[in-house]
PDB file of N, CA and C in Angstrom:
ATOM      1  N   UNK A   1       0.831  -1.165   0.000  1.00  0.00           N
ATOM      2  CA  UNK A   1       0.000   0.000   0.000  1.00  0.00           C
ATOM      3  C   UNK A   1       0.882   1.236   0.000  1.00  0.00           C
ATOM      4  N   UNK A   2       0.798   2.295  -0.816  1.00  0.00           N
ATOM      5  CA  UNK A   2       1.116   3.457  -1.076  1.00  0.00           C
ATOM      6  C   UNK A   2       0.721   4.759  -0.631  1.00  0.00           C
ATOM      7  N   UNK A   3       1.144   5.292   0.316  1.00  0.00           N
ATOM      8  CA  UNK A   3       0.184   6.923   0.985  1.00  0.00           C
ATOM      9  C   UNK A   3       1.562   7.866   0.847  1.00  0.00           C
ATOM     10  N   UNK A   4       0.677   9.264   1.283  1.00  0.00           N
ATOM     11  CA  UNK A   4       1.858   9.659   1.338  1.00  0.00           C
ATOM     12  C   UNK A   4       2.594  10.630   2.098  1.00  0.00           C
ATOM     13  N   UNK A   5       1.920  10.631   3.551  1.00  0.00           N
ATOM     14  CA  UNK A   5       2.203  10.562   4.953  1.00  0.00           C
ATOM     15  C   UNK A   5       3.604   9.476   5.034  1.00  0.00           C
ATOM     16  N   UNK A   6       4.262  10.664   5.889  1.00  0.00           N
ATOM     17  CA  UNK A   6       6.166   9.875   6.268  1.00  0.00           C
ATOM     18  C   UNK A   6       6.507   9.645   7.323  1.00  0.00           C
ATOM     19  N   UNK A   7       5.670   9.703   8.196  1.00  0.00           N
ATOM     20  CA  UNK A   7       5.636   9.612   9.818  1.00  0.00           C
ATOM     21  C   UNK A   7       4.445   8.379   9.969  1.00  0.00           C
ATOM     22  N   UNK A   8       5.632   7.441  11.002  1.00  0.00           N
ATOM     23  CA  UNK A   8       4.955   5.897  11.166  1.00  0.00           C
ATOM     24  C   UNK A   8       5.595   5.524  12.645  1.00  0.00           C
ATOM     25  N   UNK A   9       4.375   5.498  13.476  1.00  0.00           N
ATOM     26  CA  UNK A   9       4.515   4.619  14.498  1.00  0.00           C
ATOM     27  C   UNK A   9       4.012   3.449  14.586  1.00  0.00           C
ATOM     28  N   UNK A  10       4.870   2.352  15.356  1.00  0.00           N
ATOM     29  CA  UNK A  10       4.170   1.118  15.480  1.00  0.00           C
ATOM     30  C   UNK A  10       3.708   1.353  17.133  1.00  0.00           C
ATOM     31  N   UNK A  11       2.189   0.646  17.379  1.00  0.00           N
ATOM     32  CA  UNK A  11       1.480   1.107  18.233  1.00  0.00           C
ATOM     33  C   UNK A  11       0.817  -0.334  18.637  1.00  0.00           C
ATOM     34  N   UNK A  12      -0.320  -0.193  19.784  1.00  0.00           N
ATOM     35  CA  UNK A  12      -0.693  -1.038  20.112  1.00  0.00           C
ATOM     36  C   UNK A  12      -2.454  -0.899  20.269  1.00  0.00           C
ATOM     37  N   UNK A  13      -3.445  -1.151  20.112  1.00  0.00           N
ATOM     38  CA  UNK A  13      -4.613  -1.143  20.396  1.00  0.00           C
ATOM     39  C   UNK A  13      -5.079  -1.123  21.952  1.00  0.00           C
ATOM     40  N   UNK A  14      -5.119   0.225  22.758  1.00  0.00           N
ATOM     41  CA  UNK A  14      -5.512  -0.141  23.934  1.00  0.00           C
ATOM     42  C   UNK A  14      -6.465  -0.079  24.221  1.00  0.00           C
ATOM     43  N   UNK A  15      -7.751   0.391  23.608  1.00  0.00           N
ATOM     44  CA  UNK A  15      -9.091   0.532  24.001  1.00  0.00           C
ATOM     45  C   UNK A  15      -9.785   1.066  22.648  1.00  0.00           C
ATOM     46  N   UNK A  16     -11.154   0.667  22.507  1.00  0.00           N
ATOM     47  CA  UNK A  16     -12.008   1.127  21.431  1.00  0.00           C
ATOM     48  C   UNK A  16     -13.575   2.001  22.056  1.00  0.00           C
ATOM     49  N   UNK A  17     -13.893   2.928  21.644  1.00  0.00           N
ATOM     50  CA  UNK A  17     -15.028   3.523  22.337  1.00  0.00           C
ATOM     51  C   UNK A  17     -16.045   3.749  21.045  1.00  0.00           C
ATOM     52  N   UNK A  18     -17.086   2.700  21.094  1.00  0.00           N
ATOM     53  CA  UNK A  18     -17.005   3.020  20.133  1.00  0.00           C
ATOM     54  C   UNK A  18     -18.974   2.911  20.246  1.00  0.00           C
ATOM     55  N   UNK A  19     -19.588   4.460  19.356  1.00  0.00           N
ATOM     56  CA  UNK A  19     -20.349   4.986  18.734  1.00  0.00           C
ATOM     57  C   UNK A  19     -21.513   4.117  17.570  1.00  0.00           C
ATOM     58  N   UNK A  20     -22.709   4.749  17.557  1.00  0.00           N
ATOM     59  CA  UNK A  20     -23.337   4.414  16.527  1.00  0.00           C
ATOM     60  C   UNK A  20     -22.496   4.303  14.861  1.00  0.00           C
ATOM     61  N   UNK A  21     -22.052   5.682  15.066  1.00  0.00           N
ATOM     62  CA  UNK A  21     -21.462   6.451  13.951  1.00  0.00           C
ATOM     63  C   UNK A  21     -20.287   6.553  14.094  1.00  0.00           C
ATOM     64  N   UNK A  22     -19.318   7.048  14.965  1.00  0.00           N
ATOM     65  CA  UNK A  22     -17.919   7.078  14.883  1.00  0.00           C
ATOM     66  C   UNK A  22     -17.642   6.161  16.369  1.00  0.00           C
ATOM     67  N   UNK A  23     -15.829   6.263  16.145  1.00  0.00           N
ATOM     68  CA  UNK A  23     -15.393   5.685  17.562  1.00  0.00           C
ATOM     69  C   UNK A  23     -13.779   6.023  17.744  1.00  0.00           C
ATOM     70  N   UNK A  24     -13.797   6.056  18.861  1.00  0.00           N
ATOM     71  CA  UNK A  24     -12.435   6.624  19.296  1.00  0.00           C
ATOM     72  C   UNK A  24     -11.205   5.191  19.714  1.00  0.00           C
ATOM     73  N   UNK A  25     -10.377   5.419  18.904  1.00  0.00           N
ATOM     74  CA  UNK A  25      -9.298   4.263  19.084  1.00  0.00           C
ATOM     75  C   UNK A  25      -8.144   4.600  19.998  1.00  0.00           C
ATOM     76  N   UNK A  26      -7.898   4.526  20.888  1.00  0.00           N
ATOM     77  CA  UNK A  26      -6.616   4.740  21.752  1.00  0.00           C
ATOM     78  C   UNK A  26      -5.571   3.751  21.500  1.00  0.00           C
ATOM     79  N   UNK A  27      -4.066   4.216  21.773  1.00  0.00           N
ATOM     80  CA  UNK A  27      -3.188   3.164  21.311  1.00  0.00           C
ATOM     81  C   UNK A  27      -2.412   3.776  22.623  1.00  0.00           C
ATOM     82  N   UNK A  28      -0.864   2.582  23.036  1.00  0.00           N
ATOM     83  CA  UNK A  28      -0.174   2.553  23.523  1.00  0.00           C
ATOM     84  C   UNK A  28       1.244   2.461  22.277  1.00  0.00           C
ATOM     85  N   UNK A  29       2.023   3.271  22.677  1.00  0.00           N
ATOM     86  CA  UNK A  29       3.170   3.696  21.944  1.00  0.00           C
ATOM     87  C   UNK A  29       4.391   3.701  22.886  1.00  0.00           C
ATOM     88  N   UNK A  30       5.514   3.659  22.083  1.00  0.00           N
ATOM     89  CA  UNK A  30       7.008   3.786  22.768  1.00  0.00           C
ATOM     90  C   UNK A  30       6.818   5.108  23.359  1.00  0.00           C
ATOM     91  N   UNK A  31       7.348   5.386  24.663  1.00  0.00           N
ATOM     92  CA  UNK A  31       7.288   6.223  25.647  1.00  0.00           C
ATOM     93  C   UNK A  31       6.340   7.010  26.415  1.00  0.00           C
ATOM     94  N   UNK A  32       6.521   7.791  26.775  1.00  0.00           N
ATOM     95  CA  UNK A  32       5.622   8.173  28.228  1.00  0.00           C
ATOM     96  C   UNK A  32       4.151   9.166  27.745  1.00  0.00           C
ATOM     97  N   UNK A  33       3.628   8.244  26.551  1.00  0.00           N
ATOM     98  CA  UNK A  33       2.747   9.068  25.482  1.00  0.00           C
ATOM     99  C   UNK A  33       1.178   7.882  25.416  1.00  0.00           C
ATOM    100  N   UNK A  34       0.421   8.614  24.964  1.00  0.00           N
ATOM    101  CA  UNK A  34      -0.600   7.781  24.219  1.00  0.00           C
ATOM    102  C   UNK A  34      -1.125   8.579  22.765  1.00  0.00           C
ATOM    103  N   UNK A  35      -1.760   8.028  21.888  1.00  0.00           N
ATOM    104  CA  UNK A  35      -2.186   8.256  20.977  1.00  0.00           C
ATOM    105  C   UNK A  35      -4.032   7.819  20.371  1.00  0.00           C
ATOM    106  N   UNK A  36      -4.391   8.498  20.111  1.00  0.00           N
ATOM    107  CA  UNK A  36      -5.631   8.273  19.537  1.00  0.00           C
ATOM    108  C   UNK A  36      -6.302   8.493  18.100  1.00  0.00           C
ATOM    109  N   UNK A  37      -7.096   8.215  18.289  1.00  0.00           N
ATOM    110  CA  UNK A  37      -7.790   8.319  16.758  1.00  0.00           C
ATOM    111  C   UNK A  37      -8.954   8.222  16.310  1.00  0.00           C
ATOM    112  N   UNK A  38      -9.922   9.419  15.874  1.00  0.00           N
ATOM    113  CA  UNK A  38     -11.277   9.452  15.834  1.00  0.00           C
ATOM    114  C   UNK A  38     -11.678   9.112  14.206  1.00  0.00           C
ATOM    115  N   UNK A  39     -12.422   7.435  14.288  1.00  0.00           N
ATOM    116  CA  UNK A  39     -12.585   7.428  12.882  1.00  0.00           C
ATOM    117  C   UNK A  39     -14.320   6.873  12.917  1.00  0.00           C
ATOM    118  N   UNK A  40     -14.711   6.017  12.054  1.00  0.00           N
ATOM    119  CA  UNK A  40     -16.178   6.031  11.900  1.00  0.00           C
ATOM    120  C   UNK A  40     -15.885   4.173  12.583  1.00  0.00           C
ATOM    121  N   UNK A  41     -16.908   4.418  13.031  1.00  0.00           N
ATOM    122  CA  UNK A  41     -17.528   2.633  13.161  1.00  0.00           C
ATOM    123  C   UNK A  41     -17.492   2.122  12.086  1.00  0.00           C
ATOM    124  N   UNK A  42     -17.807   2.197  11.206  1.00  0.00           N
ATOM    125  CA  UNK A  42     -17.734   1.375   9.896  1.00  0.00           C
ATOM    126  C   UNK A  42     -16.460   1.281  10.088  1.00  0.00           C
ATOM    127  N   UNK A  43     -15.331   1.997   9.536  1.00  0.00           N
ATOM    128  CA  UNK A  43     -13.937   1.303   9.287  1.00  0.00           C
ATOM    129  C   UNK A  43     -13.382   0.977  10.396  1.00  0.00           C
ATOM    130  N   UNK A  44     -13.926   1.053  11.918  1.00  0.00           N
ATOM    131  CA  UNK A  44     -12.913   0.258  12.720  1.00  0.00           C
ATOM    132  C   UNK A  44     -13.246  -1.303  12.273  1.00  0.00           C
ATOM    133  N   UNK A  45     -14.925  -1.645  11.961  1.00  0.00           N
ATOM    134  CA  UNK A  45     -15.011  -2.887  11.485  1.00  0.00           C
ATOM    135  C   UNK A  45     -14.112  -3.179  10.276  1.00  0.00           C
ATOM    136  N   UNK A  46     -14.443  -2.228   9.221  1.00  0.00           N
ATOM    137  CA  UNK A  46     -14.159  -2.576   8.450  1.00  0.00           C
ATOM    138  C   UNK A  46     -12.483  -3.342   8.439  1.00  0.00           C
ATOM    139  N   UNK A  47     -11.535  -2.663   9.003  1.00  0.00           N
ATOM    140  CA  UNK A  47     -10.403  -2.961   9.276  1.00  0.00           C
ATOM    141  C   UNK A  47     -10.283  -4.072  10.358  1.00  0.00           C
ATOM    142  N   UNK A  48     -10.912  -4.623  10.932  1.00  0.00           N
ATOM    143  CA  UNK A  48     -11.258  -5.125  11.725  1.00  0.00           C
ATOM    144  C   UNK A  48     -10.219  -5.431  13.235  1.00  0.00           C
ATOM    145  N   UNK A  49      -9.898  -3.702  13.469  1.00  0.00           N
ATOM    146  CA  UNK A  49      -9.371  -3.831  14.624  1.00  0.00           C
ATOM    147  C   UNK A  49      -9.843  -3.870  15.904  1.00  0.00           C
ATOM    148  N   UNK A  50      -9.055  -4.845  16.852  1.00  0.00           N
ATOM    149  CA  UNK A  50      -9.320  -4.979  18.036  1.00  0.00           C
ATOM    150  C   UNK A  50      -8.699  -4.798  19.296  1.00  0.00           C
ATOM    151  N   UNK A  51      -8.486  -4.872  20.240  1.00  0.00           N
ATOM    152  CA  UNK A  51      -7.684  -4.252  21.493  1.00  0.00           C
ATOM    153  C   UNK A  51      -6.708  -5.394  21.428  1.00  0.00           C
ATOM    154  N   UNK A  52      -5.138  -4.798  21.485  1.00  0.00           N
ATOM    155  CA  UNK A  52      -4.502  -5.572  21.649  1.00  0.00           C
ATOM    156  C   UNK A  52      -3.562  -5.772  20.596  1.00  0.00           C
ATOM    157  N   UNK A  53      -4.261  -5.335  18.915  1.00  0.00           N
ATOM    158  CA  UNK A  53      -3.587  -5.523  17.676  1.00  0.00           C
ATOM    159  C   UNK A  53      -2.528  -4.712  17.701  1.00  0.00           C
ATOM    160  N   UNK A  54      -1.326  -5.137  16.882  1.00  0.00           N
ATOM    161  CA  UNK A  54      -0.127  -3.953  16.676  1.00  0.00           C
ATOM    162  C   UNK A  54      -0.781  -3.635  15.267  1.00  0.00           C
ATOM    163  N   UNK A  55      -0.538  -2.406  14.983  1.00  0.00           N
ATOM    164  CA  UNK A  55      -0.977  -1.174  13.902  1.00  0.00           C
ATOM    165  C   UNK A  55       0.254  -0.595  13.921  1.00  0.00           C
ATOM    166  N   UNK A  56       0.219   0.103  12.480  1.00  0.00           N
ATOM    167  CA  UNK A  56       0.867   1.072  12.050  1.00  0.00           C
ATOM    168  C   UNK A  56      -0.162   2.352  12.272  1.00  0.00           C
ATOM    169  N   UNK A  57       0.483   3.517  12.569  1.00  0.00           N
ATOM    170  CA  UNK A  57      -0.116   4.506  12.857  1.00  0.00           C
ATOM    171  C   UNK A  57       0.543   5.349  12.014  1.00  0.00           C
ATOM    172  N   UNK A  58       0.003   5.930  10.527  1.00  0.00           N
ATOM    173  CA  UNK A  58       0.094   6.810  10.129  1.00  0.00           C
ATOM    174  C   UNK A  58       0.048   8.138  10.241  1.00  0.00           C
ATOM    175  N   UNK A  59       0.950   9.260  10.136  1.00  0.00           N
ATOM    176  CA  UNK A  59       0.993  10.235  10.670  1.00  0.00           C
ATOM    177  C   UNK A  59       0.993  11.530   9.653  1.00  0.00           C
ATOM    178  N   UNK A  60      -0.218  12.353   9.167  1.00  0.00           N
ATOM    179  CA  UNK A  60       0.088  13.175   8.108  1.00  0.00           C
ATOM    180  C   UNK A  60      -0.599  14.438   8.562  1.00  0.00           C
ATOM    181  N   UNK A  61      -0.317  15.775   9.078  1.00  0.00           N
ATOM    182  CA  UNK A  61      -0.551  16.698   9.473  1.00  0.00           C
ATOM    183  C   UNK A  61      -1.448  16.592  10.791  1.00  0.00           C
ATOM    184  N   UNK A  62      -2.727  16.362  11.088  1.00  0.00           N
ATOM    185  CA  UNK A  62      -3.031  16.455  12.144  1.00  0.00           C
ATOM    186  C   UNK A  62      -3.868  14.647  12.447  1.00  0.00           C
ATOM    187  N   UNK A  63      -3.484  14.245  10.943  1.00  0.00           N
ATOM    188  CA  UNK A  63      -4.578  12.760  11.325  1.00  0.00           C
ATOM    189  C   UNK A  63      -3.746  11.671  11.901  1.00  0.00           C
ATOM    190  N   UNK A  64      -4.147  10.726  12.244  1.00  0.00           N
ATOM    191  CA  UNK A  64      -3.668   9.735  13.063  1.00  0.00           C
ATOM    192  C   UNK A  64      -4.118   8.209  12.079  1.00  0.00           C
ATOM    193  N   UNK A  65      -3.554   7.761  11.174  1.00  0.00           N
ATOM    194  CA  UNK A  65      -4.599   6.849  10.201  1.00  0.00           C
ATOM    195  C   UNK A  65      -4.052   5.328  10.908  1.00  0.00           C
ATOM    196  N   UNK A  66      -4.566   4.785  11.427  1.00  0.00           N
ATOM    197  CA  UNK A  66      -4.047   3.239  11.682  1.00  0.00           C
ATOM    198  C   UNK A  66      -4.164   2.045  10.665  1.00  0.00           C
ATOM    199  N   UNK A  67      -3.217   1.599  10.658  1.00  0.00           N
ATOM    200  CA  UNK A  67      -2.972   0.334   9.720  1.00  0.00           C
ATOM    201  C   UNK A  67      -2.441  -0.669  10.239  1.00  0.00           C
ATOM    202  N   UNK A  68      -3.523  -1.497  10.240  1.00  0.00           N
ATOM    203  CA  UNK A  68      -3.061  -3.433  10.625  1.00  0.00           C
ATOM    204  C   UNK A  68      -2.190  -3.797   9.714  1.00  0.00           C
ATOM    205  N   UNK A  69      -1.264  -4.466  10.202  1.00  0.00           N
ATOM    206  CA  UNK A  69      -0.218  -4.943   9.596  1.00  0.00           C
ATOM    207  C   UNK A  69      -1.423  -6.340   9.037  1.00  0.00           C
TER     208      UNK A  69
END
């Protein structure tokens, strides 16, 4: 897969909150940080992440895009 965001963390799935319509993904990351990510219910299914998965966390101006390896 090809994007074109240059900033990549590998992360961890620590919690999903998740909405009719959207849902909030929290991750655990290298150091004294957390990270999140507000996307729709549909694509957390769709991607079908769950607590616990390692992701790539795409990083391109202010978005946070996660990607299952």
């Amino acid at each position: 897969m090809k994007y074109g965001a240059r900033n990549e963390i590998t992360g961890r799935v620590k919690s999903i909150k998740s909405g009719e319509i959207m849902a909030l993904v929290k991750f655990d990351v290298d150091g004294p940080v957390q990270m999140a990510s507000v996307l729709t219910a549909e694509s957390v299914e769709h991607l079908d992440i769950k607590e616990g998965d390692e992701v790539q966390l795409v990083i391109k101006a202010i978005n946070v895009l996660p990607v299952k390896k």
